[in-house]
Protein backbone atom coordinates (compact mmCIF):
# COMPACT_ATOMS: atom_id res chain seq x y z
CA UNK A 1 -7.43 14.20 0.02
CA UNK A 2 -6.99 14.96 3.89
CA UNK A 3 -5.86 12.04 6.32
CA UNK A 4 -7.18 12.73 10.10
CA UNK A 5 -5.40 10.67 13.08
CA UNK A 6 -7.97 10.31 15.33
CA UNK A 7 -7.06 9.97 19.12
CA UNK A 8 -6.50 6.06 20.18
CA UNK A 9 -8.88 6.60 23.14
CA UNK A 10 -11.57 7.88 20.52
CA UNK A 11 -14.81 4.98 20.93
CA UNK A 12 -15.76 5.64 16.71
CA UNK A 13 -16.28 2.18 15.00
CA UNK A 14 -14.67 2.11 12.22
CA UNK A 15 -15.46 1.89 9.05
CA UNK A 16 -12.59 -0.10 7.44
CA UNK A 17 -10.40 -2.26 9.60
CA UNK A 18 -7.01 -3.57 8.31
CA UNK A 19 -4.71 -5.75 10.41
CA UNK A 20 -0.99 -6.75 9.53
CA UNK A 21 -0.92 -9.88 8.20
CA UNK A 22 1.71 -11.99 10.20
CA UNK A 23 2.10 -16.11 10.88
CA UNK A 24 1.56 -17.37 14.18
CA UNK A 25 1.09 -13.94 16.43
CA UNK A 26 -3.19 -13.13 16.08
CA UNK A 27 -2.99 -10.69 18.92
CA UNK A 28 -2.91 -6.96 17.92
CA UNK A 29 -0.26 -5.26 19.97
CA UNK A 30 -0.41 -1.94 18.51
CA UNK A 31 -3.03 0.28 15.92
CA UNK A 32 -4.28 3.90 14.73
CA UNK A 33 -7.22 5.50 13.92
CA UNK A 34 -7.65 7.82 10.83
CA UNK A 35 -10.64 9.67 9.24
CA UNK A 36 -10.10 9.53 5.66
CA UNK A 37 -11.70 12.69 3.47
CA UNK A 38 -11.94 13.01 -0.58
CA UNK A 39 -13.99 15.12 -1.92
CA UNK A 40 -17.58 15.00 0.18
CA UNK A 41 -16.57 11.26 1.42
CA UNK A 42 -15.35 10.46 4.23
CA UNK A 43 -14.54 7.59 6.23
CA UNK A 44 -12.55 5.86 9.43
CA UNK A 45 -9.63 3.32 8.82
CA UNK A 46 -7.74 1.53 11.38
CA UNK A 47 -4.67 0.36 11.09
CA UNK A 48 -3.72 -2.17 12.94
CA UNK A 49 0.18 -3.97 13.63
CA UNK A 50 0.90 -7.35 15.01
CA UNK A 51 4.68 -5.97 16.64
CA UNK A 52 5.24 -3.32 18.99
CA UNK A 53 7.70 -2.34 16.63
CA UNK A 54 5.64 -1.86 13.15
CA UNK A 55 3.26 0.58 15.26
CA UNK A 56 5.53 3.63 13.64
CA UNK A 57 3.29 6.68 12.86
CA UNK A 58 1.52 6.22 9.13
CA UNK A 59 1.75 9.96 7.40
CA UNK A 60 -0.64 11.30 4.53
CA UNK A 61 2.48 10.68 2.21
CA UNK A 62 1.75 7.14 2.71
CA UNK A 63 -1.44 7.35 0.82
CA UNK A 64 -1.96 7.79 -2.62
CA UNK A 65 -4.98 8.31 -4.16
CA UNK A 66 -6.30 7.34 -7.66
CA UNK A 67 -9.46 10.17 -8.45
CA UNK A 68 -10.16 8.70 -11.51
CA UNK A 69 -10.92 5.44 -9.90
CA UNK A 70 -11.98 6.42 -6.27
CA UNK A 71 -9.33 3.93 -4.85
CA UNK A 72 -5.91 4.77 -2.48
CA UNK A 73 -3.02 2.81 -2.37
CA UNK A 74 -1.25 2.67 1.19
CA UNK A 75 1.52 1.48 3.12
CA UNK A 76 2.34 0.54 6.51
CA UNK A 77 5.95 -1.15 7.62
CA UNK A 78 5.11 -4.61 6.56
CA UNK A 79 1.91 -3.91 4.69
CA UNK A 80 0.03 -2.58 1.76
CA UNK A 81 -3.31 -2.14 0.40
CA UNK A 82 -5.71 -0.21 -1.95
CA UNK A 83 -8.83 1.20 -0.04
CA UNK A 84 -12.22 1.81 -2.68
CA UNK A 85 -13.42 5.47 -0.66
CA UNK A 86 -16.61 5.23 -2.59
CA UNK A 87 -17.70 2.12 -0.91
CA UNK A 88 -15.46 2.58 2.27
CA UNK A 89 -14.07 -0.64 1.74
CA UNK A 90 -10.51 -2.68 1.40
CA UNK A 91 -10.21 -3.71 -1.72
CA UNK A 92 -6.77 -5.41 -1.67
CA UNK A 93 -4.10 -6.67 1.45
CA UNK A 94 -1.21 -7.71 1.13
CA UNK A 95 2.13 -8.40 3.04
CA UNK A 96 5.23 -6.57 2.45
CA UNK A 97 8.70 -7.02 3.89
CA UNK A 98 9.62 -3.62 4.56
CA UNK A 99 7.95 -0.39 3.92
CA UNK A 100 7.12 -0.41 0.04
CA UNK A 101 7.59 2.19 -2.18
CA UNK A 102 4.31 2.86 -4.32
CA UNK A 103 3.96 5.38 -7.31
CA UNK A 104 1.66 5.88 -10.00
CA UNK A 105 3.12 5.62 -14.11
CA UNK A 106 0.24 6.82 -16.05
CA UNK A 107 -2.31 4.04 -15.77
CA UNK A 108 -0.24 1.95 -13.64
CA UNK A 109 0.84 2.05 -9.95
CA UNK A 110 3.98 0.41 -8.76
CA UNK A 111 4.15 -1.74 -5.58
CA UNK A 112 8.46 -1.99 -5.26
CA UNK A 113 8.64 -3.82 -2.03
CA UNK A 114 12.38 -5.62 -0.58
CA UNK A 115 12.07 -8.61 -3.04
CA UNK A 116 9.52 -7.99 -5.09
CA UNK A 117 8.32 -5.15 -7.95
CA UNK A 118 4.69 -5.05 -8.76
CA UNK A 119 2.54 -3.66 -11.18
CA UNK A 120 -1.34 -3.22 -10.91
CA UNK A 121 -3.88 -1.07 -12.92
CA UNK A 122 -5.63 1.97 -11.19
CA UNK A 123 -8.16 -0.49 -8.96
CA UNK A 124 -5.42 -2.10 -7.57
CA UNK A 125 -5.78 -5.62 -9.36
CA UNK A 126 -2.41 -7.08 -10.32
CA UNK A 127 -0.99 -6.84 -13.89
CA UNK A 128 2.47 -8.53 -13.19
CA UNK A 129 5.00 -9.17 -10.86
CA UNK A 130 9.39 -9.62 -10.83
CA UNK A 131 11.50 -10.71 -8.49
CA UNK A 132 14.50 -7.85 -7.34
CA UNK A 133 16.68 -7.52 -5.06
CA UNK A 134 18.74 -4.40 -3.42
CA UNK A 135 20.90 -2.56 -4.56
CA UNK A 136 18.98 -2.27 -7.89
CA UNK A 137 18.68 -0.26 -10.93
CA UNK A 138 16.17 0.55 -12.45
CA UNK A 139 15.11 2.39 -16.20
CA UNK A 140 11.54 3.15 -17.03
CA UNK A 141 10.00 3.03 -19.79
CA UNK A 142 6.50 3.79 -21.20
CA UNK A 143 5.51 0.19 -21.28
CA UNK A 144 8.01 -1.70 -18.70
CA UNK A 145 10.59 -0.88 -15.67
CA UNK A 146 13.65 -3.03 -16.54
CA UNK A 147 15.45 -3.74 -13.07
CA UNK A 148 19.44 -4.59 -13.02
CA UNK A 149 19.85 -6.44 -9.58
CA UNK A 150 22.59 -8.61 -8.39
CA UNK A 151 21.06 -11.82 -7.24
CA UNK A 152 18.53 -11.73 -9.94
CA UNK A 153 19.75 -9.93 -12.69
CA UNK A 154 17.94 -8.37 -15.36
CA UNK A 155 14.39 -7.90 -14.56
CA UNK A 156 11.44 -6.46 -16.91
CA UNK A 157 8.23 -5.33 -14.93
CA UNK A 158 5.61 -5.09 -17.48
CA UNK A 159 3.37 -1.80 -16.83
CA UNK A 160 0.30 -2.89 -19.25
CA UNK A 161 -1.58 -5.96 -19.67
């Protein structure tokens, strides 16, 4: 996989068009343009931010891609979503409080945002969800990620259905 920014002044239409999600503030004050490539597919995302201050540069390590399922998972400051490159389409959106932290466990990919820890399969559809909070601990397991936080306390973030 190969992320391409593509010049703000560039006139391409995108193919794929994702906007923060925010309450009260429609206007888009900030966005980037990207040319995703996987294999012999291609296509253009734009990302776009509701704050001056989200509009931070995105960088190819916040993508990850699935091959086995033709989806990537990405991240933005206060954002996250899984892309389907086959169909050059978003597949999932959702709000985040601040930068999430996704990785893949096996056939699982884990969503750890501010407040929240969530599991979904390899498409991106949820599995389960825990509240945490920071500073936490966490111990994986083949099945689970138990989280030790101090508002919140023990945790267990189921990792199969």
């Amino acid at each position: 996989m190969r992320i391409e920014r593509i010049p703000d002044d560039n006139p391409v239409v995108p193919d794929v068009i994702c906007s923060e999600k925010s309450v009260g503030e429609p206007e888009v004050h900030a966005s980037a343009l990207f040319r995703v490539h996987h294999s012999s597919e291609s296509f253009t995302l734009r990302v776009e931010w509701a704050s001056d201050h989200s509009a931070r540069d995105v960088e190819e390590s916040d993508f990850l891609l699935i091959p086995e399922t033709g989806t990537i998972f990405f991240r933005t400051l206060y954002q996250w979503g899984v892309l389907d490159v086959r169909r050059a389409a978003l597949v999932r959106h959702e709000k985040a409080m601040y930068r999430p932290f996704i990785s893949r466990h096996g056939s699982f990919v884990v969503i750890e945002d501010e407040l929240q820890a969530e599991s979904t399969d390899l498409w991106g559809r949820h599995v389960h969800s825990v509240p945490i909070d920071p500073p936490w601990d966490a111990v994986e397991h083949d099945d689970r990620i138990e989280y030790d936080c101090p508002v919140y306390g023990r945790q267990v973030l189921r990792l199969t259905r």
